[in-house]
PDB file of N, CA and C in Angstrom:
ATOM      1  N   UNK A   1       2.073  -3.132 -19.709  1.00  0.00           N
ATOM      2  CA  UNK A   1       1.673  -3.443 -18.351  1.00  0.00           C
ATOM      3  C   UNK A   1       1.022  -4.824 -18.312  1.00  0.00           C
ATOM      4  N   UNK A   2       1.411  -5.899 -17.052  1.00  0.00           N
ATOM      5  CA  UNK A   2       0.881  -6.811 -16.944  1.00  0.00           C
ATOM      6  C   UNK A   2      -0.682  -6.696 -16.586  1.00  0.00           C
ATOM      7  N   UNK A   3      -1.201  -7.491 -17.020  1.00  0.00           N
ATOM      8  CA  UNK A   3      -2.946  -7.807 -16.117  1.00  0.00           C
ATOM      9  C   UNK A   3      -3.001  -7.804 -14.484  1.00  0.00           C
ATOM     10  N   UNK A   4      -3.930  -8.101 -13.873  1.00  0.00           N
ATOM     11  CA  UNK A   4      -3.955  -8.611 -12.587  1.00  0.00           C
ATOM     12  C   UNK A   4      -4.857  -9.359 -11.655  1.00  0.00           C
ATOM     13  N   UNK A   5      -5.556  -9.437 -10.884  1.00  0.00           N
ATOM     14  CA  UNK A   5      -6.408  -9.875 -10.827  1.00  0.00           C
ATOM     15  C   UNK A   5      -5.637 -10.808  -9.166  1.00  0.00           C
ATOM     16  N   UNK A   6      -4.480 -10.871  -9.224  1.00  0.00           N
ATOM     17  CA  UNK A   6      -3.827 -11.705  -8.136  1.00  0.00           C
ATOM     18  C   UNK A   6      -4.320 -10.792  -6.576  1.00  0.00           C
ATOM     19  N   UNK A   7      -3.603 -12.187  -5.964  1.00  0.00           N
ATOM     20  CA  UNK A   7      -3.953 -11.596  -4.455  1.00  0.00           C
ATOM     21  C   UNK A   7      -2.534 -10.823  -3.897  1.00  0.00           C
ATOM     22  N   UNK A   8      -2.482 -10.473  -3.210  1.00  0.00           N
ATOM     23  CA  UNK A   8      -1.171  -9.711  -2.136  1.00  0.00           C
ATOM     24  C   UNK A   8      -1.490  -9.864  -0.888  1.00  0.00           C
ATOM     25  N   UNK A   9      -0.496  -9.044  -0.397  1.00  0.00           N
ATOM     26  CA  UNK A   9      -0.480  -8.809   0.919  1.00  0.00           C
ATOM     27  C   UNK A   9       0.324  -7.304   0.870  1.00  0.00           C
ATOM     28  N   UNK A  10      -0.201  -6.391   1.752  1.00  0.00           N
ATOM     29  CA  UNK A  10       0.601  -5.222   1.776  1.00  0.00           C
ATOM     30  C   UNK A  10       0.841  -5.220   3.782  1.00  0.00           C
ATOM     31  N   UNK A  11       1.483  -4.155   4.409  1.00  0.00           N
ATOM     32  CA  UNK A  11       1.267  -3.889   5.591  1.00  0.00           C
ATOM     33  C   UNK A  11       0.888  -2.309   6.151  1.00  0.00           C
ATOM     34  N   UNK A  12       0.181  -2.521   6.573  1.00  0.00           N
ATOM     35  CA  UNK A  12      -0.364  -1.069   7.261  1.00  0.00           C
ATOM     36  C   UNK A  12      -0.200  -0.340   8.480  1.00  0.00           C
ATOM     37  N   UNK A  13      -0.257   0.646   8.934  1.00  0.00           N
ATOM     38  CA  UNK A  13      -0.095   0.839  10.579  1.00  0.00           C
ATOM     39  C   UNK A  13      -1.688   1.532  11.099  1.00  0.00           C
ATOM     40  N   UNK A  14      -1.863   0.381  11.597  1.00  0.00           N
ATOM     41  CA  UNK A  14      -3.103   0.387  12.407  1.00  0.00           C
ATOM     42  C   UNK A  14      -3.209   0.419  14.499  1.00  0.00           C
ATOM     43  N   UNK A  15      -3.429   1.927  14.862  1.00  0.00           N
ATOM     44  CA  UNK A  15      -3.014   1.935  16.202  1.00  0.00           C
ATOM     45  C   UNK A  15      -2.270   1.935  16.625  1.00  0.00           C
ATOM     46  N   UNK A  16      -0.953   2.116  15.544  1.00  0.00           N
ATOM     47  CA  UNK A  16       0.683   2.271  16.141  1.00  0.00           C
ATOM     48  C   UNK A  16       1.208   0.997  15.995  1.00  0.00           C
ATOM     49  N   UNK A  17       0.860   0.222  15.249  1.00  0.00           N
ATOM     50  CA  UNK A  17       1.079  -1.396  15.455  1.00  0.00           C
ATOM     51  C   UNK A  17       1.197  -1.763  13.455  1.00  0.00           C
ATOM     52  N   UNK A  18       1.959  -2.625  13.198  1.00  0.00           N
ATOM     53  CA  UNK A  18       1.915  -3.139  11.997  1.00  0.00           C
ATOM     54  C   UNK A  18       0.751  -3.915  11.590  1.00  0.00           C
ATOM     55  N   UNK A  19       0.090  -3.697  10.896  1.00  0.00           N
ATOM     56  CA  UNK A  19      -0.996  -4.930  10.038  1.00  0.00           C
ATOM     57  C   UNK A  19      -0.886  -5.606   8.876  1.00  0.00           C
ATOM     58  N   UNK A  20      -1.282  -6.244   8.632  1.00  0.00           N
ATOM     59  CA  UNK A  20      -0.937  -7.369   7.394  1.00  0.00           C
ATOM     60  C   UNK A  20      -2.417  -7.194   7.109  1.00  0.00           C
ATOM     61  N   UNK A  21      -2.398  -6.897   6.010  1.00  0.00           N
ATOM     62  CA  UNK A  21      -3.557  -6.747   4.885  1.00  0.00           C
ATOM     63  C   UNK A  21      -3.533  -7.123   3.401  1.00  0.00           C
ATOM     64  N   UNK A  22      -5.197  -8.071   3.276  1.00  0.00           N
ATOM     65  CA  UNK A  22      -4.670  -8.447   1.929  1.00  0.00           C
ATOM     66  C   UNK A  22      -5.651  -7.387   0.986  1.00  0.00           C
ATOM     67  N   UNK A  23      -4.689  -7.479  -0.062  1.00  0.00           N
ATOM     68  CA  UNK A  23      -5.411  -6.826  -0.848  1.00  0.00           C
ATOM     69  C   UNK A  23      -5.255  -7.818  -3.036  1.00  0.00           C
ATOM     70  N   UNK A  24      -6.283  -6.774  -3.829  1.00  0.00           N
ATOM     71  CA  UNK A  24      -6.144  -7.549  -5.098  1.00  0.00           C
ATOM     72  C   UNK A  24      -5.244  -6.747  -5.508  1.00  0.00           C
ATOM     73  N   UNK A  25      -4.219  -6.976  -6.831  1.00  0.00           N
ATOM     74  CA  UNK A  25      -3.620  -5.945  -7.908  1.00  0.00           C
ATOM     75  C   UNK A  25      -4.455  -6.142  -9.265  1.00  0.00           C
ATOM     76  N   UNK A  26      -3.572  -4.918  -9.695  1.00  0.00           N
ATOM     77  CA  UNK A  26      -4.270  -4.795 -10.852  1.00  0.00           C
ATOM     78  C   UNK A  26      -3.277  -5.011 -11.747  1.00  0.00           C
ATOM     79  N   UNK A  27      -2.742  -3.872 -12.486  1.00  0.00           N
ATOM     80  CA  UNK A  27      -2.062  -3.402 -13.400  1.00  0.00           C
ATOM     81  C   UNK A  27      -0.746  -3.293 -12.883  1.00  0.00           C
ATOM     82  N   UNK A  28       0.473  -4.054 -13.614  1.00  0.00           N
ATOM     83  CA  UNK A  28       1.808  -3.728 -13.227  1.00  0.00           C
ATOM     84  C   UNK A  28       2.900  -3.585 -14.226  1.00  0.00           C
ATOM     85  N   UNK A  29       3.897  -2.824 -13.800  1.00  0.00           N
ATOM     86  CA  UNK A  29       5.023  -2.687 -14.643  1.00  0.00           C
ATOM     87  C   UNK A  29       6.306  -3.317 -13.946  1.00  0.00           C
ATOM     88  N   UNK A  30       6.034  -3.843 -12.841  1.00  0.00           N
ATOM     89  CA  UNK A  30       7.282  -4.656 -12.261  1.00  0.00           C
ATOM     90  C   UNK A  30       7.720  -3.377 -10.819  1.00  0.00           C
ATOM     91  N   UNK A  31       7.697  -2.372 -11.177  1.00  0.00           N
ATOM     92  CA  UNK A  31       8.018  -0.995 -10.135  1.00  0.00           C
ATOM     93  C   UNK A  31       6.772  -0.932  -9.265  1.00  0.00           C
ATOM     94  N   UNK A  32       5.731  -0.484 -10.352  1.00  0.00           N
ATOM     95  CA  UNK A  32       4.444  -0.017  -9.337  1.00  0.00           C
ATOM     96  C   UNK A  32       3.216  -1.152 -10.217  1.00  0.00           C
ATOM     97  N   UNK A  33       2.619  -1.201  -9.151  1.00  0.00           N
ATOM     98  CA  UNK A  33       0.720  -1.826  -8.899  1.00  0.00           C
ATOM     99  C   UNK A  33       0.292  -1.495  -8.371  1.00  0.00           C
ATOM    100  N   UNK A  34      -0.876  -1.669  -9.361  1.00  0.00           N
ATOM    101  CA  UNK A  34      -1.723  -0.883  -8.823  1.00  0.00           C
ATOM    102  C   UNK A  34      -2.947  -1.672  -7.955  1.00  0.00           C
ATOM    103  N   UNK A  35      -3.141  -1.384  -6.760  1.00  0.00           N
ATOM    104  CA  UNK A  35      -4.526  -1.780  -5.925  1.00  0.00           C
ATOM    105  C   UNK A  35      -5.905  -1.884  -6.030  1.00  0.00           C
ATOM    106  N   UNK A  36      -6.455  -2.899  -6.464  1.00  0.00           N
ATOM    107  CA  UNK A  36      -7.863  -2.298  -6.964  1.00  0.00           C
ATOM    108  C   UNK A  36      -8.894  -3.429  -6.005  1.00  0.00           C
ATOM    109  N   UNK A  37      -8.444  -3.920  -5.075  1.00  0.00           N
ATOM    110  CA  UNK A  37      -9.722  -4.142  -4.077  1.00  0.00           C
ATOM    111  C   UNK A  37      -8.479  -4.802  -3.504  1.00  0.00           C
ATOM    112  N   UNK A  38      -9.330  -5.238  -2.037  1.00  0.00           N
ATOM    113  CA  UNK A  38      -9.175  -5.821  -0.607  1.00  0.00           C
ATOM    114  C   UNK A  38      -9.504  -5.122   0.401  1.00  0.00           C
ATOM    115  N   UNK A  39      -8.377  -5.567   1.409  1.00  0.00           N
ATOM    116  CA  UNK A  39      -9.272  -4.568   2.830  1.00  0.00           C
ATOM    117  C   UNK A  39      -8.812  -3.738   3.139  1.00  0.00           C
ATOM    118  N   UNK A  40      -7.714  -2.956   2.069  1.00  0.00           N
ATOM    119  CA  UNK A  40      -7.189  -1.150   2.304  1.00  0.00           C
ATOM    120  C   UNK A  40      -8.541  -0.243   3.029  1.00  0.00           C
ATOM    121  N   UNK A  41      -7.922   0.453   3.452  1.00  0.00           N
ATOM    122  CA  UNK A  41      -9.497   1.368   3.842  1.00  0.00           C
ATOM    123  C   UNK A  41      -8.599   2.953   4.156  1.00  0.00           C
ATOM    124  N   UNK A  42      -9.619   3.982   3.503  1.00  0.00           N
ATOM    125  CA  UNK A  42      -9.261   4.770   3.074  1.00  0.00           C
ATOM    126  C   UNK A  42      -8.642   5.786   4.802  1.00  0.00           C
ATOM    127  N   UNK A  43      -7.219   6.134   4.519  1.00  0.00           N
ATOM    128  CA  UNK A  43      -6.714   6.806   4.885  1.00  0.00           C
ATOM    129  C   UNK A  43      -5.488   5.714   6.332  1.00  0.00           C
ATOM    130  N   UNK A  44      -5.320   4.467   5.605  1.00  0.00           N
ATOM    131  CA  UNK A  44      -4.650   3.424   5.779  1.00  0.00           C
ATOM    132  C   UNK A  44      -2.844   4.573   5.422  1.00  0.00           C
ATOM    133  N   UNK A  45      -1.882   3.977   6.568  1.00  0.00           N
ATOM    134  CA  UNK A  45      -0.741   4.844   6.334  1.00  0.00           C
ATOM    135  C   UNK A  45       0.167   2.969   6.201  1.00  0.00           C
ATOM    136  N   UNK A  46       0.352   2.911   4.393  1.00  0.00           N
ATOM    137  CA  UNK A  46       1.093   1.603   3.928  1.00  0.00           C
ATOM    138  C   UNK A  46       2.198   1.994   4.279  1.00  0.00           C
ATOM    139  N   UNK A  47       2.707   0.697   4.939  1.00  0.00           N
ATOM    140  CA  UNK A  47       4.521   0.766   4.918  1.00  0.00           C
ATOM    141  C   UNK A  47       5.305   0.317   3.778  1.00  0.00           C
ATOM    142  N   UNK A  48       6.247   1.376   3.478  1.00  0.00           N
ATOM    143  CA  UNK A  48       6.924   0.616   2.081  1.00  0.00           C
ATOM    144  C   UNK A  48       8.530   0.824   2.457  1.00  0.00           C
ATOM    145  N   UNK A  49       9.142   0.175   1.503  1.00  0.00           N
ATOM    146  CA  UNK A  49      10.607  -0.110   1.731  1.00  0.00           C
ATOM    147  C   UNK A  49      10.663  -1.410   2.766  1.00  0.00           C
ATOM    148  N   UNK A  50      11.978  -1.817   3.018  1.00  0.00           N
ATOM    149  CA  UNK A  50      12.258  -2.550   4.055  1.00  0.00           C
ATOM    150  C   UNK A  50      13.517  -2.567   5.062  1.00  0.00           C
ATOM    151  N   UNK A  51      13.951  -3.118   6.094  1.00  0.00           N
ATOM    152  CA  UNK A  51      15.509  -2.867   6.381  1.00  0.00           C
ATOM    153  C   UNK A  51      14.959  -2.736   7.447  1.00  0.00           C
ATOM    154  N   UNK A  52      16.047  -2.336   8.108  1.00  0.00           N
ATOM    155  CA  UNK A  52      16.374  -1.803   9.722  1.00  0.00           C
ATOM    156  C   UNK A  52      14.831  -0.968   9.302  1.00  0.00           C
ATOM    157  N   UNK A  53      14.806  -0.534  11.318  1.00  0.00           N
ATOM    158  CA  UNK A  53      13.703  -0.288  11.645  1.00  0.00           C
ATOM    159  C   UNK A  53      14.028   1.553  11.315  1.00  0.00           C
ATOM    160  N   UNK A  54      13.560   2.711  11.412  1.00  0.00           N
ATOM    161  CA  UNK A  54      13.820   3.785  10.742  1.00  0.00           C
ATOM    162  C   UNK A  54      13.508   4.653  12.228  1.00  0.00           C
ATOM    163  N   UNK A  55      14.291   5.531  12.034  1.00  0.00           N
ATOM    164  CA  UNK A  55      13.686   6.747  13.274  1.00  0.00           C
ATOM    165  C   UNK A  55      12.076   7.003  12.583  1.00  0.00           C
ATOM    166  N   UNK A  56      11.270   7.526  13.609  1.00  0.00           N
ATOM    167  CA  UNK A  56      10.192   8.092  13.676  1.00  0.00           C
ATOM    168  C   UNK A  56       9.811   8.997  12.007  1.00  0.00           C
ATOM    169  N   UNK A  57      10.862   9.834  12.226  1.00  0.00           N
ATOM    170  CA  UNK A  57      10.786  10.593  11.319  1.00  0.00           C
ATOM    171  C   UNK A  57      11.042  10.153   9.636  1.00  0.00           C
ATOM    172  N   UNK A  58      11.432   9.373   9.989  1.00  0.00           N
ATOM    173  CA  UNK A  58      11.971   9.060   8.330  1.00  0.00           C
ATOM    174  C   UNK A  58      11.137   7.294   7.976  1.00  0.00           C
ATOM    175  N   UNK A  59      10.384   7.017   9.086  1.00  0.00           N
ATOM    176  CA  UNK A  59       9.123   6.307   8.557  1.00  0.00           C
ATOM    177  C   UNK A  59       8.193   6.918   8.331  1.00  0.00           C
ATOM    178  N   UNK A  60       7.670   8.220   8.512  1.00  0.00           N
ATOM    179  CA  UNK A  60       6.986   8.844   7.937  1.00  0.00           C
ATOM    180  C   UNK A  60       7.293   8.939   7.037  1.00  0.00           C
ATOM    181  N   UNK A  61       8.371   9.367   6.264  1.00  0.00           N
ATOM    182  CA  UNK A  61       8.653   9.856   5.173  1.00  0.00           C
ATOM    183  C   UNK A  61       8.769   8.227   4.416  1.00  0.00           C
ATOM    184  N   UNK A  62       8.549   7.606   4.496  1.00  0.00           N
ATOM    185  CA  UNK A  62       8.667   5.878   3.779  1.00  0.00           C
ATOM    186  C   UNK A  62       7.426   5.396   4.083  1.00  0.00           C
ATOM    187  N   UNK A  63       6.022   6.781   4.388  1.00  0.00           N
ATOM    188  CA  UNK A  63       4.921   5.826   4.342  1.00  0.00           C
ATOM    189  C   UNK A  63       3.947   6.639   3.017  1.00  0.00           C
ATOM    190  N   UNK A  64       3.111   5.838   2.684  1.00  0.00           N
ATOM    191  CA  UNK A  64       2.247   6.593   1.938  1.00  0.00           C
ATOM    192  C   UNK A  64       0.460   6.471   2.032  1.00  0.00           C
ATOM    193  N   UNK A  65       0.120   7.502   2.006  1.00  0.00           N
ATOM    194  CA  UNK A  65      -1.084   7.779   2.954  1.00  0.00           C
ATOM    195  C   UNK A  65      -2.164   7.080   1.621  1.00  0.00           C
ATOM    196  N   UNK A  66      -3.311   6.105   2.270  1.00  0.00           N
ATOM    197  CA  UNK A  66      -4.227   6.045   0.671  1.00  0.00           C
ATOM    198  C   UNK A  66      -5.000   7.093   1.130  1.00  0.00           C
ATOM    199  N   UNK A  67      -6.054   7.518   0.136  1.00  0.00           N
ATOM    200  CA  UNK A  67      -6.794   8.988  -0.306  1.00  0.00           C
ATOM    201  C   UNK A  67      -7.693   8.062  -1.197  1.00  0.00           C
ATOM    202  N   UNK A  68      -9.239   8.658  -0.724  1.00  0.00           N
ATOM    203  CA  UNK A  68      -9.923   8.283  -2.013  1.00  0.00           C
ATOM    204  C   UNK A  68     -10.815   9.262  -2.455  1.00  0.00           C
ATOM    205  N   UNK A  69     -10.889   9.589  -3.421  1.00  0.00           N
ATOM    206  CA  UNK A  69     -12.027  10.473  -4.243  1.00  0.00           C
ATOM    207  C   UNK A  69     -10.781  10.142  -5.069  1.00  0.00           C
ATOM    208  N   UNK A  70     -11.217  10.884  -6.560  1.00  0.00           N
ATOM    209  CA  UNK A  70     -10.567  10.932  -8.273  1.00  0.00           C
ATOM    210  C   UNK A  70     -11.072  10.283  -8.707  1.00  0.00           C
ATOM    211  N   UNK A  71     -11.745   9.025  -8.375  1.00  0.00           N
ATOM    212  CA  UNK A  71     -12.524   8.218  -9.424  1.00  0.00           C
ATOM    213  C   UNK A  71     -10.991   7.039 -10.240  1.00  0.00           C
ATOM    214  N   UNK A  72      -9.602   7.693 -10.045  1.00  0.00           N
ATOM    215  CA  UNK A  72      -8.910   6.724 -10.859  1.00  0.00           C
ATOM    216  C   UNK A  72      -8.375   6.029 -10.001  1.00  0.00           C
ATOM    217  N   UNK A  73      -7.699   4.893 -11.059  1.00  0.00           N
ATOM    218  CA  UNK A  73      -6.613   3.859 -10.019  1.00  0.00           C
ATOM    219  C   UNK A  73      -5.634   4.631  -9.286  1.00  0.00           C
ATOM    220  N   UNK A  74      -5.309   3.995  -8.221  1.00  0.00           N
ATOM    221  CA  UNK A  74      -4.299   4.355  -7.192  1.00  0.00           C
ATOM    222  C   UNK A  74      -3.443   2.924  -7.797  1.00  0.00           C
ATOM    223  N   UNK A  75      -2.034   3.972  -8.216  1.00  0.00           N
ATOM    224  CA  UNK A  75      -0.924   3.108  -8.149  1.00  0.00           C
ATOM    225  C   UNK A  75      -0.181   3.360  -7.133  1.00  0.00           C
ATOM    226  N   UNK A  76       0.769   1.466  -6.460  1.00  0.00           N
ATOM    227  CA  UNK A  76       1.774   1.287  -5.739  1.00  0.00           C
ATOM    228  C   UNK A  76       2.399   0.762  -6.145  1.00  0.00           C
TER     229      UNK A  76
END
């Protein structure tokens, strides 16, 4: 796994609306990184994938909810 320490940008849905949020990485394997500071805030619904815009239903299913308690890294 690579180091990290870099900046990003992820996008979020805030109020039904897209947001652009930056955040730090951490740890990567090229697939997933992992998040370990910026301005995520817990229970943020990230948009992932890209393309055409998706029915309702199946952007849900292409979002992933953050959660915090465990004490460990959250990989993306």
């Amino acid at each position: 796994l690579a180091g990290g320490g870099n900046r990003g940008v992820v996008w979020v849905m805030r109020e039904g609306k897209p947001v652009r949020v930056s955040v730090i990485t951490g740890a990567t394997d090229g697939s997933y990184t992992e998040v370990i500071g910026g301005e995520l805030k817990e229970g943020d619904l990230v948009i992932t994938g890209g393309g055409p815009r998706a029915p309702d239903a199946r952007a849900q299913q292409q979002a992933a909810r953050v959660t915090g308690g465990g004490g460990g890294p959250r990989g993306f």
